[in-house]
PDB file of N, CA and C in Angstrom:
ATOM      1  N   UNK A   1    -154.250  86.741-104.991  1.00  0.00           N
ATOM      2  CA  UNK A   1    -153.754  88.091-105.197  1.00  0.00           C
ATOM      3  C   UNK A   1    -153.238  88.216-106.623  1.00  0.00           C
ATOM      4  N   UNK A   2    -153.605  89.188-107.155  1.00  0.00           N
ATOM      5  CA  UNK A   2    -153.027  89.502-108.302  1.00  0.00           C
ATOM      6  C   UNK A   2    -151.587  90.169-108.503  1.00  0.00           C
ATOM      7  N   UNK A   3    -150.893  89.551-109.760  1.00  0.00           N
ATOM      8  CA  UNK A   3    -149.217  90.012-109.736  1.00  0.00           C
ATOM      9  C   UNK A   3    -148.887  91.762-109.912  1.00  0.00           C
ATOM     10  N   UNK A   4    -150.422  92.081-110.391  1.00  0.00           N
ATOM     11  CA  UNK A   4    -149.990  93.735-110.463  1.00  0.00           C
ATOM     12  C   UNK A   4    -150.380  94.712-109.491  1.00  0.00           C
ATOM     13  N   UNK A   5    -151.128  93.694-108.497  1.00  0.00           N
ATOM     14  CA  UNK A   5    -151.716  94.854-107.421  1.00  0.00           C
ATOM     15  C   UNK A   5    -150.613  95.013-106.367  1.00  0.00           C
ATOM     16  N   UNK A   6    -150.383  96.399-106.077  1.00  0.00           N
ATOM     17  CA  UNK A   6    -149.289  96.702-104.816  1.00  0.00           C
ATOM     18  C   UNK A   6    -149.254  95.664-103.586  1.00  0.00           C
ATOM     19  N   UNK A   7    -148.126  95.391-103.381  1.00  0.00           N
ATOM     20  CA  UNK A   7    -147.514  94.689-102.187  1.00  0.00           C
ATOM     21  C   UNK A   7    -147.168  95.236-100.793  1.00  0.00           C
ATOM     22  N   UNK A   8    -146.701  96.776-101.552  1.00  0.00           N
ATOM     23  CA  UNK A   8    -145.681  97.608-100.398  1.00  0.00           C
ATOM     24  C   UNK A   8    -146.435  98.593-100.949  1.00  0.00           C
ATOM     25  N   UNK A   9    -146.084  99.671 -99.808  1.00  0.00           N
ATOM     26  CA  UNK A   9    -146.421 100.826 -99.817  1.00  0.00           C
ATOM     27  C   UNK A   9    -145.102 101.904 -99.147  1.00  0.00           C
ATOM     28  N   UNK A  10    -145.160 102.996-100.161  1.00  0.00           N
ATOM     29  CA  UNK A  10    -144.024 103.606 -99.618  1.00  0.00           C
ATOM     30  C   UNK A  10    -144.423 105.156 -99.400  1.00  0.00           C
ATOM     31  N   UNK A  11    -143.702 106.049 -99.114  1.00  0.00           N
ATOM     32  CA  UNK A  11    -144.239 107.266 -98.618  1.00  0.00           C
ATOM     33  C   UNK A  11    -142.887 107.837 -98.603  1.00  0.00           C
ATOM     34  N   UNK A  12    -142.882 108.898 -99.738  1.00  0.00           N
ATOM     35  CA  UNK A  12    -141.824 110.064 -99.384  1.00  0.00           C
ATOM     36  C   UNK A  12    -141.784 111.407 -99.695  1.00  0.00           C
ATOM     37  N   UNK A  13    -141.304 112.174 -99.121  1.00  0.00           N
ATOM     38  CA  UNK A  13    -141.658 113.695 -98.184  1.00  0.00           C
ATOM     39  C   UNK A  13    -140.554 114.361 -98.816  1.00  0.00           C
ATOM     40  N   UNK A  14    -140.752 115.911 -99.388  1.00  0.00           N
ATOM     41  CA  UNK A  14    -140.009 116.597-100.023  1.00  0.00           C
ATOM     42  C   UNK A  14    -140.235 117.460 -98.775  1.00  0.00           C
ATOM     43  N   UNK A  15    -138.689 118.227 -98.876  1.00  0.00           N
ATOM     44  CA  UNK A  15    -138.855 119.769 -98.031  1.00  0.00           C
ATOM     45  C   UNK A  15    -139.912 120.373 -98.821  1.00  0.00           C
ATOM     46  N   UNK A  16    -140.401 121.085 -99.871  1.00  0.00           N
ATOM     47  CA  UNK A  16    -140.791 122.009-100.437  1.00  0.00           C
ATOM     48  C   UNK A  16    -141.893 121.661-102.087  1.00  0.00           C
ATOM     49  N   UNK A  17    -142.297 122.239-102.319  1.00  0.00           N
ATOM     50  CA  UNK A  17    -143.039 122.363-103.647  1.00  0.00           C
ATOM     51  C   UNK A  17    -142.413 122.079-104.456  1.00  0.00           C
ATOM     52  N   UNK A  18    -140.746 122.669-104.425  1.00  0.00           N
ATOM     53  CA  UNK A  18    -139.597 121.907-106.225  1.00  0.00           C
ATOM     54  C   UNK A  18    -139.694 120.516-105.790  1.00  0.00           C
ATOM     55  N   UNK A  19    -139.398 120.290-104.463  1.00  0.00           N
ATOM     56  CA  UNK A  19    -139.232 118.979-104.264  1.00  0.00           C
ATOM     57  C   UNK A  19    -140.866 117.746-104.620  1.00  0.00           C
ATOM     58  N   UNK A  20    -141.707 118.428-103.920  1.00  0.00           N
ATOM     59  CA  UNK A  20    -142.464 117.879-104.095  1.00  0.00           C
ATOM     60  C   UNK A  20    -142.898 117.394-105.771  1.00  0.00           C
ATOM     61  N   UNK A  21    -143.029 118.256-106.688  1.00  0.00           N
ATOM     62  CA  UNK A  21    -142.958 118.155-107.588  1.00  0.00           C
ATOM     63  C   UNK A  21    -142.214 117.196-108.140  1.00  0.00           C
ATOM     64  N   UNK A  22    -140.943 117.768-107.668  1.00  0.00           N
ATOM     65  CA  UNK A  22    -139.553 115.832-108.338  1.00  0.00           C
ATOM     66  C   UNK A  22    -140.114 114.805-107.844  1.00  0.00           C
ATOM     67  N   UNK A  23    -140.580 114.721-106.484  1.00  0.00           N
ATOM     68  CA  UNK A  23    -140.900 113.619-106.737  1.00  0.00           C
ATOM     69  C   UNK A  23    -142.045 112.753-107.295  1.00  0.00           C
ATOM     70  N   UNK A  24    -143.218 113.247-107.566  1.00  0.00           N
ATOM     71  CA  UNK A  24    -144.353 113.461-108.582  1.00  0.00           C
ATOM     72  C   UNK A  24    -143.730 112.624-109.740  1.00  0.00           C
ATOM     73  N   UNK A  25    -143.018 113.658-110.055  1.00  0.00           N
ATOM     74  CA  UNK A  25    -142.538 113.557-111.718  1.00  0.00           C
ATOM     75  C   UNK A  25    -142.171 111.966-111.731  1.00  0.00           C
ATOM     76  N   UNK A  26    -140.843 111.656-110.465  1.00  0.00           N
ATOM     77  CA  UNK A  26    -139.877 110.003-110.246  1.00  0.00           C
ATOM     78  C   UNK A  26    -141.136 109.231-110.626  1.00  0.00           C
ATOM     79  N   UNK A  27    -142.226 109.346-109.526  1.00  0.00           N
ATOM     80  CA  UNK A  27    -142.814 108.501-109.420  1.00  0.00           C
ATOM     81  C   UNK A  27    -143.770 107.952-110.709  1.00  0.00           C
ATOM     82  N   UNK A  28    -144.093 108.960-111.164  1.00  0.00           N
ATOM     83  CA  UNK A  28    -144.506 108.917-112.445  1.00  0.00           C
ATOM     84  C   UNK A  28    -143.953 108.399-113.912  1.00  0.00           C
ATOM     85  N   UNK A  29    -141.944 108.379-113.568  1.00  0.00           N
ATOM     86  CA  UNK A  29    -141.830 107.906-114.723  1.00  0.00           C
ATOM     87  C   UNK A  29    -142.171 106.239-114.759  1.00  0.00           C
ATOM     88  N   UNK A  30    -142.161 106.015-116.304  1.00  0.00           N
ATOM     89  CA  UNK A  30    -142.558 104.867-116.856  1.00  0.00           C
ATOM     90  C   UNK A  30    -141.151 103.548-116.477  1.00  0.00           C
ATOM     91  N   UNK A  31    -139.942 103.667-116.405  1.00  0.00           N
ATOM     92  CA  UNK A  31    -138.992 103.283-115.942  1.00  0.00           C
ATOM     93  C   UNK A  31    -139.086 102.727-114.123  1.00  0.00           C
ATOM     94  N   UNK A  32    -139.323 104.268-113.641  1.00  0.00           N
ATOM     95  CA  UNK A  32    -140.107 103.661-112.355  1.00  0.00           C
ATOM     96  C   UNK A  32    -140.899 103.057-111.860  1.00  0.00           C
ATOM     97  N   UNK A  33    -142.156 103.416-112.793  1.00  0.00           N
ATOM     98  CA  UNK A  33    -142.881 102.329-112.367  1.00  0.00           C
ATOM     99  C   UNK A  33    -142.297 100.604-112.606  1.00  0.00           C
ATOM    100  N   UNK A  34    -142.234 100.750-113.620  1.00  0.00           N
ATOM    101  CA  UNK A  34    -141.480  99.240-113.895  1.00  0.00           C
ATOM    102  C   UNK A  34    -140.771  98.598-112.570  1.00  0.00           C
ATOM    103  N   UNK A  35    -139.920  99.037-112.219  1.00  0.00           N
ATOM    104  CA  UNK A  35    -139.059  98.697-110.885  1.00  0.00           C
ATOM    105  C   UNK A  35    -139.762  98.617-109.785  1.00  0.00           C
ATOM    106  N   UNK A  36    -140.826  99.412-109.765  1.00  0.00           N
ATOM    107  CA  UNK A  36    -141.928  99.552-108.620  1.00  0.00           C
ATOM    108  C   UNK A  36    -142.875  98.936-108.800  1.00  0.00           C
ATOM    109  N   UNK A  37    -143.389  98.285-109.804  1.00  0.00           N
ATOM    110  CA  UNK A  37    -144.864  97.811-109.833  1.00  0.00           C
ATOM    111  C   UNK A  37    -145.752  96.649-108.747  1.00  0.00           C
ATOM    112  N   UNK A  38    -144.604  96.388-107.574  1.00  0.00           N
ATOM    113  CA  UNK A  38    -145.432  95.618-106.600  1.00  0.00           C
ATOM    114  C   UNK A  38    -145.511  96.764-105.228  1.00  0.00           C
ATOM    115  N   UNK A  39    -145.075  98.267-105.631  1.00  0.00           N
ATOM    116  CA  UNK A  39    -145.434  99.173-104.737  1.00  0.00           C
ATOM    117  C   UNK A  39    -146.522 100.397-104.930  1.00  0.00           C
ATOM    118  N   UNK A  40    -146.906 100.593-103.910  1.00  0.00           N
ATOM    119  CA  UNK A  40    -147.962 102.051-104.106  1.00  0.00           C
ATOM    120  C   UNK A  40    -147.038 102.981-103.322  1.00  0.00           C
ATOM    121  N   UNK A  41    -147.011 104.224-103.725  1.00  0.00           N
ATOM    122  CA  UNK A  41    -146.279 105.678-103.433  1.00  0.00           C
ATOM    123  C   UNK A  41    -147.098 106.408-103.008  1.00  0.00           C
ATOM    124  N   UNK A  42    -147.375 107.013-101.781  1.00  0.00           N
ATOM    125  CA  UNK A  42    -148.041 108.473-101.402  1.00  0.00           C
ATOM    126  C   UNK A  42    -146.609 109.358-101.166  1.00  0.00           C
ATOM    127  N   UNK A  43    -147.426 110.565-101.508  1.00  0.00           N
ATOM    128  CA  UNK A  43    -146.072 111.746-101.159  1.00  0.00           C
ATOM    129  C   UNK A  43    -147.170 112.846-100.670  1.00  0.00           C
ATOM    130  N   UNK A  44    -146.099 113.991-100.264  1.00  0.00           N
ATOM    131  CA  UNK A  44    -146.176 114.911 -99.817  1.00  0.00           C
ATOM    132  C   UNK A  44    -145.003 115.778 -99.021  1.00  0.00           C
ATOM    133  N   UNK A  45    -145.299 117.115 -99.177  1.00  0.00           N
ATOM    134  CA  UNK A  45    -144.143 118.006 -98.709  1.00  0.00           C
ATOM    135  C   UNK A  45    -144.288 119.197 -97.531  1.00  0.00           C
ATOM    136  N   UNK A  46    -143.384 119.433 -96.533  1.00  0.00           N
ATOM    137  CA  UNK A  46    -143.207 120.755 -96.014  1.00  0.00           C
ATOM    138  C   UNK A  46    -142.874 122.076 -96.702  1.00  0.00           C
ATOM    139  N   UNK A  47    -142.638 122.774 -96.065  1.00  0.00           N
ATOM    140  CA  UNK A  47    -142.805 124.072 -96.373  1.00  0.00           C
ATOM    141  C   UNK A  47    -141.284 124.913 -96.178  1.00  0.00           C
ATOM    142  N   UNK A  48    -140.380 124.062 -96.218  1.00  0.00           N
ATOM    143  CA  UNK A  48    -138.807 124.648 -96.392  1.00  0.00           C
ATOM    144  C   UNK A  48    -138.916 125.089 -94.623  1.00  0.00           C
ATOM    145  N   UNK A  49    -138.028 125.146 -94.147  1.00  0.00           N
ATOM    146  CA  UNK A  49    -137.003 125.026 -92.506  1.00  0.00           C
ATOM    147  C   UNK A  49    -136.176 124.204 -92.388  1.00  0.00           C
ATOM    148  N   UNK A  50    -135.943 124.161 -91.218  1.00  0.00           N
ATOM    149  CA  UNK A  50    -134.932 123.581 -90.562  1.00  0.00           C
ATOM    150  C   UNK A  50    -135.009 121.985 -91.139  1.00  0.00           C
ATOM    151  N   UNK A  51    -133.680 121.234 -90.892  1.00  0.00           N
ATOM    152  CA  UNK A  51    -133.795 119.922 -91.130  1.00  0.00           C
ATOM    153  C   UNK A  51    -134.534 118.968 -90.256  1.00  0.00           C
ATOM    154  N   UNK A  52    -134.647 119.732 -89.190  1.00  0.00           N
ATOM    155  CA  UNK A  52    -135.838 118.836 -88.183  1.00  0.00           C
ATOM    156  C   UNK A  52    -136.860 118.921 -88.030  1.00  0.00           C
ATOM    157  N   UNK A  53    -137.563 120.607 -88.396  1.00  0.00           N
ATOM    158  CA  UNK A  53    -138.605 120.507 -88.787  1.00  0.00           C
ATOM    159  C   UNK A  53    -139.136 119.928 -89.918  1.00  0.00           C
ATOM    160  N   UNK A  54    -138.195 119.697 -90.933  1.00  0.00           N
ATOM    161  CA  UNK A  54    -139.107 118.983 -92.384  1.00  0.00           C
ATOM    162  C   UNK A  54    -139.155 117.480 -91.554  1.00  0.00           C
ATOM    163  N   UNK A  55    -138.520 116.911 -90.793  1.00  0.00           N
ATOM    164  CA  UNK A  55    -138.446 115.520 -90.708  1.00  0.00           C
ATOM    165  C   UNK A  55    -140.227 115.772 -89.330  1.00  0.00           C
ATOM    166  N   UNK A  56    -140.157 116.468 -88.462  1.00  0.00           N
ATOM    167  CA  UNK A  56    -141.323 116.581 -87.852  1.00  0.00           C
ATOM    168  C   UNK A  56    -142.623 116.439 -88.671  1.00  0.00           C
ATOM    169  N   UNK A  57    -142.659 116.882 -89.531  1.00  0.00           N
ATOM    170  CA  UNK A  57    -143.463 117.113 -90.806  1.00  0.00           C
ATOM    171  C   UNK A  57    -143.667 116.206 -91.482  1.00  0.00           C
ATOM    172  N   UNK A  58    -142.666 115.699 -91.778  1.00  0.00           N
ATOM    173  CA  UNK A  58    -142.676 113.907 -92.323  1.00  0.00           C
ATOM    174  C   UNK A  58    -143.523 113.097 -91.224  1.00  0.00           C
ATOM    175  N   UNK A  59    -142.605 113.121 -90.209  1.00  0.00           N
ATOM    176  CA  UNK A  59    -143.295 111.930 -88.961  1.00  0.00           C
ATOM    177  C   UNK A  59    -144.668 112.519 -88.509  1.00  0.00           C
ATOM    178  N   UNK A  60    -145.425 113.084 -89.020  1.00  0.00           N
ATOM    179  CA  UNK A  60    -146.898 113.662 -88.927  1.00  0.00           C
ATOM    180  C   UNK A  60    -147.372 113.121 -89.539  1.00  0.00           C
ATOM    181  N   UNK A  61    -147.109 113.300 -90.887  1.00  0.00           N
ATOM    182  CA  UNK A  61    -147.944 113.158 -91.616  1.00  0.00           C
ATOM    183  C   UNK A  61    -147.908 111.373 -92.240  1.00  0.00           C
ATOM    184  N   UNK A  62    -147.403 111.055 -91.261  1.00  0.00           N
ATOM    185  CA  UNK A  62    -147.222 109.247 -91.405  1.00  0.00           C
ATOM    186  C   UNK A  62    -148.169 108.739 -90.123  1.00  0.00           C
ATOM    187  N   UNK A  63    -148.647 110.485 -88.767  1.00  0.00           N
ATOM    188  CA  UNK A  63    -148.962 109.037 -88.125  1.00  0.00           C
ATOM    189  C   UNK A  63    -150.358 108.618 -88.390  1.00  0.00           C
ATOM    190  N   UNK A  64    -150.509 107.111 -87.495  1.00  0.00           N
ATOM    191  CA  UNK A  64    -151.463 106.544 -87.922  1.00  0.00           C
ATOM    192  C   UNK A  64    -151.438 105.251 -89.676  1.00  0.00           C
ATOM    193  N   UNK A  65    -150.575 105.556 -90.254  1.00  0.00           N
ATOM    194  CA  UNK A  65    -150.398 104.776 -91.401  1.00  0.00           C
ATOM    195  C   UNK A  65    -149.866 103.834 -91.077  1.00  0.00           C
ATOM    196  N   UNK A  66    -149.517 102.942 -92.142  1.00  0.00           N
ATOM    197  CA  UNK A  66    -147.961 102.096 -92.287  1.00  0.00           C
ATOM    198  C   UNK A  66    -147.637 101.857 -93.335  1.00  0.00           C
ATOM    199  N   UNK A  67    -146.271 102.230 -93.237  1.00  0.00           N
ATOM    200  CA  UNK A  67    -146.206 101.998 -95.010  1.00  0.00           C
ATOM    201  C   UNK A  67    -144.509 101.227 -94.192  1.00  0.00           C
ATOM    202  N   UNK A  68    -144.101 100.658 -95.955  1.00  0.00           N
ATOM    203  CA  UNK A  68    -142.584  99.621 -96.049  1.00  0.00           C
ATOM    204  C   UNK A  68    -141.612 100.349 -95.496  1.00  0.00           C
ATOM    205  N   UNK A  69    -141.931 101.494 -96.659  1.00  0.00           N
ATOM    206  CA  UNK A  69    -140.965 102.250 -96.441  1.00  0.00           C
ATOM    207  C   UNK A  69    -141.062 103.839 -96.253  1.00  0.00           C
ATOM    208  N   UNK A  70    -140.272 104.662 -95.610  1.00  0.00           N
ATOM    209  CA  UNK A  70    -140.521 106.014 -95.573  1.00  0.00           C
ATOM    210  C   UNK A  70    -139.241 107.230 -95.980  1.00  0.00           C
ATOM    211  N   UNK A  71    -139.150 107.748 -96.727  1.00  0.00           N
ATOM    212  CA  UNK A  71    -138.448 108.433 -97.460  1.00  0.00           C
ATOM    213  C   UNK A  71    -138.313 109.855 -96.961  1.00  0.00           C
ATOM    214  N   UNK A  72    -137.411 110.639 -96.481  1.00  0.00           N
ATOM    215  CA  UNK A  72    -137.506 112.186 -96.442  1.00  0.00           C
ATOM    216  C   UNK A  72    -136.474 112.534 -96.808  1.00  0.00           C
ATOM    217  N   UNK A  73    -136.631 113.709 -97.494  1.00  0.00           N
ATOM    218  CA  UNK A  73    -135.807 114.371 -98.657  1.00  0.00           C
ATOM    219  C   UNK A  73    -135.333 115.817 -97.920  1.00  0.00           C
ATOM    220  N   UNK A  74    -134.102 115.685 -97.363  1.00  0.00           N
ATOM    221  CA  UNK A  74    -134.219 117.190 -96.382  1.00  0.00           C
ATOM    222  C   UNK A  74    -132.532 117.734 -97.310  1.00  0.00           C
ATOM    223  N   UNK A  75    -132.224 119.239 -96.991  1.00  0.00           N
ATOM    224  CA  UNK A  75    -131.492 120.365 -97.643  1.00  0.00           C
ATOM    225  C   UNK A  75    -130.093 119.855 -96.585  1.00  0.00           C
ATOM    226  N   UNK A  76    -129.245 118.972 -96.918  1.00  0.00           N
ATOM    227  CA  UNK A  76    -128.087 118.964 -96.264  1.00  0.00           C
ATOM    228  C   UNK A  76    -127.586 120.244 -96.027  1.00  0.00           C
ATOM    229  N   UNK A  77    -127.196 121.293 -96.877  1.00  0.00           N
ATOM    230  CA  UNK A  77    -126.630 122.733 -96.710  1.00  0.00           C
ATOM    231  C   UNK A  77    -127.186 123.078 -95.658  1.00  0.00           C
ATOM    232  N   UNK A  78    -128.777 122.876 -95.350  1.00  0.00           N
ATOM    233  CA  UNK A  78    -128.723 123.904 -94.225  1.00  0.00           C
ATOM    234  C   UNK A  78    -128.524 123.436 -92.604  1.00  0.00           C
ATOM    235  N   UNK A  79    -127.981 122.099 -92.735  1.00  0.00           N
ATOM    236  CA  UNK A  79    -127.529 121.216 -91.918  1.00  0.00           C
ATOM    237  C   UNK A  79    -125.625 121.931 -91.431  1.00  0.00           C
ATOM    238  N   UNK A  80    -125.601 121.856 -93.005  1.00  0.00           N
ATOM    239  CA  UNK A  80    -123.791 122.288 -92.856  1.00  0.00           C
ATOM    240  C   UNK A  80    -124.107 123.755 -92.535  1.00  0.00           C
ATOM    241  N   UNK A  81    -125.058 124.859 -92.138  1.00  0.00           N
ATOM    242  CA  UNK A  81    -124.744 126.058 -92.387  1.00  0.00           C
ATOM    243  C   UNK A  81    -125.164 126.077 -90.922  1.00  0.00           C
ATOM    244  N   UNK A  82    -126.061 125.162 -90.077  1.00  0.00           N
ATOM    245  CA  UNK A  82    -126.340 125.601 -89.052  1.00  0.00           C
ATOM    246  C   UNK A  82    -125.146 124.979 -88.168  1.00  0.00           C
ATOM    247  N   UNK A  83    -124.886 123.795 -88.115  1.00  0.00           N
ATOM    248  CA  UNK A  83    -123.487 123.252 -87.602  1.00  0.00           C
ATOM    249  C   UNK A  83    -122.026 122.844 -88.302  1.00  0.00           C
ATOM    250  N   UNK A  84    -121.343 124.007 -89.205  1.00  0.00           N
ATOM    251  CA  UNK A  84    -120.546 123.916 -89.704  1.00  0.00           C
ATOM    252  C   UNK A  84    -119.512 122.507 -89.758  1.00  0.00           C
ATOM    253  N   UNK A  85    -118.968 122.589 -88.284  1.00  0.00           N
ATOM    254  CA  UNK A  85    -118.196 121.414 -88.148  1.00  0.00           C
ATOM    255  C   UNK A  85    -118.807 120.443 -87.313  1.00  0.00           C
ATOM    256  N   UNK A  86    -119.839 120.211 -87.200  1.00  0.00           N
ATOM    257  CA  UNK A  86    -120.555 118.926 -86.294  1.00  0.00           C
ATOM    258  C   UNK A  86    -121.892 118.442 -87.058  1.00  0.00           C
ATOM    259  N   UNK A  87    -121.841 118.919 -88.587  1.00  0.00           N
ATOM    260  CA  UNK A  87    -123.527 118.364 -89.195  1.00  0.00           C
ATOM    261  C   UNK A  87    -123.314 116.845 -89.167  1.00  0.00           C
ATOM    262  N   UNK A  88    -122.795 116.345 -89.906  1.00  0.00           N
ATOM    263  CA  UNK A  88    -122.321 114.618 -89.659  1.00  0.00           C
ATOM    264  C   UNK A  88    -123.056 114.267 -88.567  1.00  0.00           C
ATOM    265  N   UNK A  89    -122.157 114.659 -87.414  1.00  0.00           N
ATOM    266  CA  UNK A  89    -122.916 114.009 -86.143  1.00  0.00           C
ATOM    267  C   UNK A  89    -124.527 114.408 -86.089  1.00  0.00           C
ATOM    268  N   UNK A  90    -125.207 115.729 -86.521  1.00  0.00           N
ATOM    269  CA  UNK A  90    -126.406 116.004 -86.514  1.00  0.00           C
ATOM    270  C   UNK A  90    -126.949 115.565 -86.907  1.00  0.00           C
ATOM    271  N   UNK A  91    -126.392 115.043 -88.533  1.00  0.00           N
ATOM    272  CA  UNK A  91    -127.209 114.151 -89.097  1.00  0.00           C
ATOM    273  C   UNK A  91    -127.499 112.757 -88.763  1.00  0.00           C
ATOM    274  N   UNK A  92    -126.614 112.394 -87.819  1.00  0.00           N
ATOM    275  CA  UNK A  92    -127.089 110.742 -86.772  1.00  0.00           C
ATOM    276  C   UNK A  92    -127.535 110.826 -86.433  1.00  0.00           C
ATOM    277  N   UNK A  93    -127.559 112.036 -85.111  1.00  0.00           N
ATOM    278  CA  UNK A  93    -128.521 112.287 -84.496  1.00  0.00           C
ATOM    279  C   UNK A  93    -129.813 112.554 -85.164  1.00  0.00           C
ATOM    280  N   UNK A  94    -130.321 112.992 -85.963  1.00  0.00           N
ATOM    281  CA  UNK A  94    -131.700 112.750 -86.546  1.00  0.00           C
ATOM    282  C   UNK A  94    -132.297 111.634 -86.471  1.00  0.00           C
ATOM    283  N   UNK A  95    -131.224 111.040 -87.638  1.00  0.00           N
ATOM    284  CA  UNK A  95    -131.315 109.273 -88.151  1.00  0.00           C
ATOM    285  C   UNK A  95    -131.305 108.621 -86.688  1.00  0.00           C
ATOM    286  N   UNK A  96    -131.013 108.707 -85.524  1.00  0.00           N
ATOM    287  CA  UNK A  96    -131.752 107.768 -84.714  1.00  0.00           C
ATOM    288  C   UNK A  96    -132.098 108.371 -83.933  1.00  0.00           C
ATOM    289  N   UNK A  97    -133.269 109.979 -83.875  1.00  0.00           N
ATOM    290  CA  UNK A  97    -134.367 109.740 -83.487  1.00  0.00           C
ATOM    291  C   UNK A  97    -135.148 109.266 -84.232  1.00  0.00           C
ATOM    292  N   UNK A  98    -135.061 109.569 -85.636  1.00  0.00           N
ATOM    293  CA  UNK A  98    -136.239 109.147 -86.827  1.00  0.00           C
ATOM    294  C   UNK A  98    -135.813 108.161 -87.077  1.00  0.00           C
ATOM    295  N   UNK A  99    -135.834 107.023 -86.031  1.00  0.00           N
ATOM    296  CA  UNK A  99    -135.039 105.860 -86.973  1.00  0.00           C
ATOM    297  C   UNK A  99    -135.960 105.434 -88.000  1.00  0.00           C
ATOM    298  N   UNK A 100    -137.387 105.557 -87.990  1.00  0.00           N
ATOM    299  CA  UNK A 100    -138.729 105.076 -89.015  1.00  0.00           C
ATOM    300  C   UNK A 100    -138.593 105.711 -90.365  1.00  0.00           C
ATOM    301  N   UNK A 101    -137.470 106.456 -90.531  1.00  0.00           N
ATOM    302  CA  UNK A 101    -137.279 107.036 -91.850  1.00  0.00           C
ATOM    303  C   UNK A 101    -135.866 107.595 -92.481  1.00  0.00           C
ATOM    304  N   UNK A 102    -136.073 106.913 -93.391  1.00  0.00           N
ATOM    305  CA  UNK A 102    -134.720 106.796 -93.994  1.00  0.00           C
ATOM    306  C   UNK A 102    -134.555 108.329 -94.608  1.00  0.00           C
ATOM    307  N   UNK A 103    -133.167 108.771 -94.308  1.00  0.00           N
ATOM    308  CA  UNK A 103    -132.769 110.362 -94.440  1.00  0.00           C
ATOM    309  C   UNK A 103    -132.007 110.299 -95.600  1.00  0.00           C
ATOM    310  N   UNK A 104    -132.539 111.203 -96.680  1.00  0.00           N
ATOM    311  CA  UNK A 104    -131.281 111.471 -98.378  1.00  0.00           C
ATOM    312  C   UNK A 104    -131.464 112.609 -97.943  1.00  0.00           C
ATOM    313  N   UNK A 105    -129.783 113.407 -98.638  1.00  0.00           N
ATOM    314  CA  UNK A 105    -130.043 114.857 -98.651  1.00  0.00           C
ATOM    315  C   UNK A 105    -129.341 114.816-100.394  1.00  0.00           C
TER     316      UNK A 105
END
């Protein structure tokens, strides 16, 4: 095996088109790659909703793959706007149904 060909494979999911785009751009910088160079990156994004629908959207469009790691990028605010005083707990509750993907907001 060669030292520059990918090892891992990772996969991460923007709510939306800005997002999608950022992450384009991450993946693309020259810094990143550096840190990454024993990984390959696929991405792709939803279409802005709910925080469970972007994560539905994520876990779609993974099945059938496998990758190391899996990334979804969801809008905490609209987490805090739909359950003011209980998003915290909502947000566990996500994180272990999706336990296959690691949640940033």
């Amino acid at each position: 095996m060669r030292i520059d060909s990918p090892s891992y494979t990772g996969f991460v999911f923007g709510e939306g088109k800005n997002e999608k785009n950022f992450l384009i751009a991450l993946i693309d910088l020259e810094q990143f790659k550096y840190q990454t160079k024993l990984w390959e990156f696929n991405y792709d994004n939803g279409h802005g909703c709910s925080a469970k629908d972007i994560l539905i959207k994520c876990k779609n469009s993974i099945i059938g793959r496998s990758y190391d790691v899996v990334l979804c990028f969801i809008d905490l605010d609209d987490l805090k706007h739909d359950y003011p005083s209980t998003w915290e707990n909502e947000k566990e509750k996500l994180e272990k149904f999706y336990k296959e993907i690691i949640i940033r907001g």
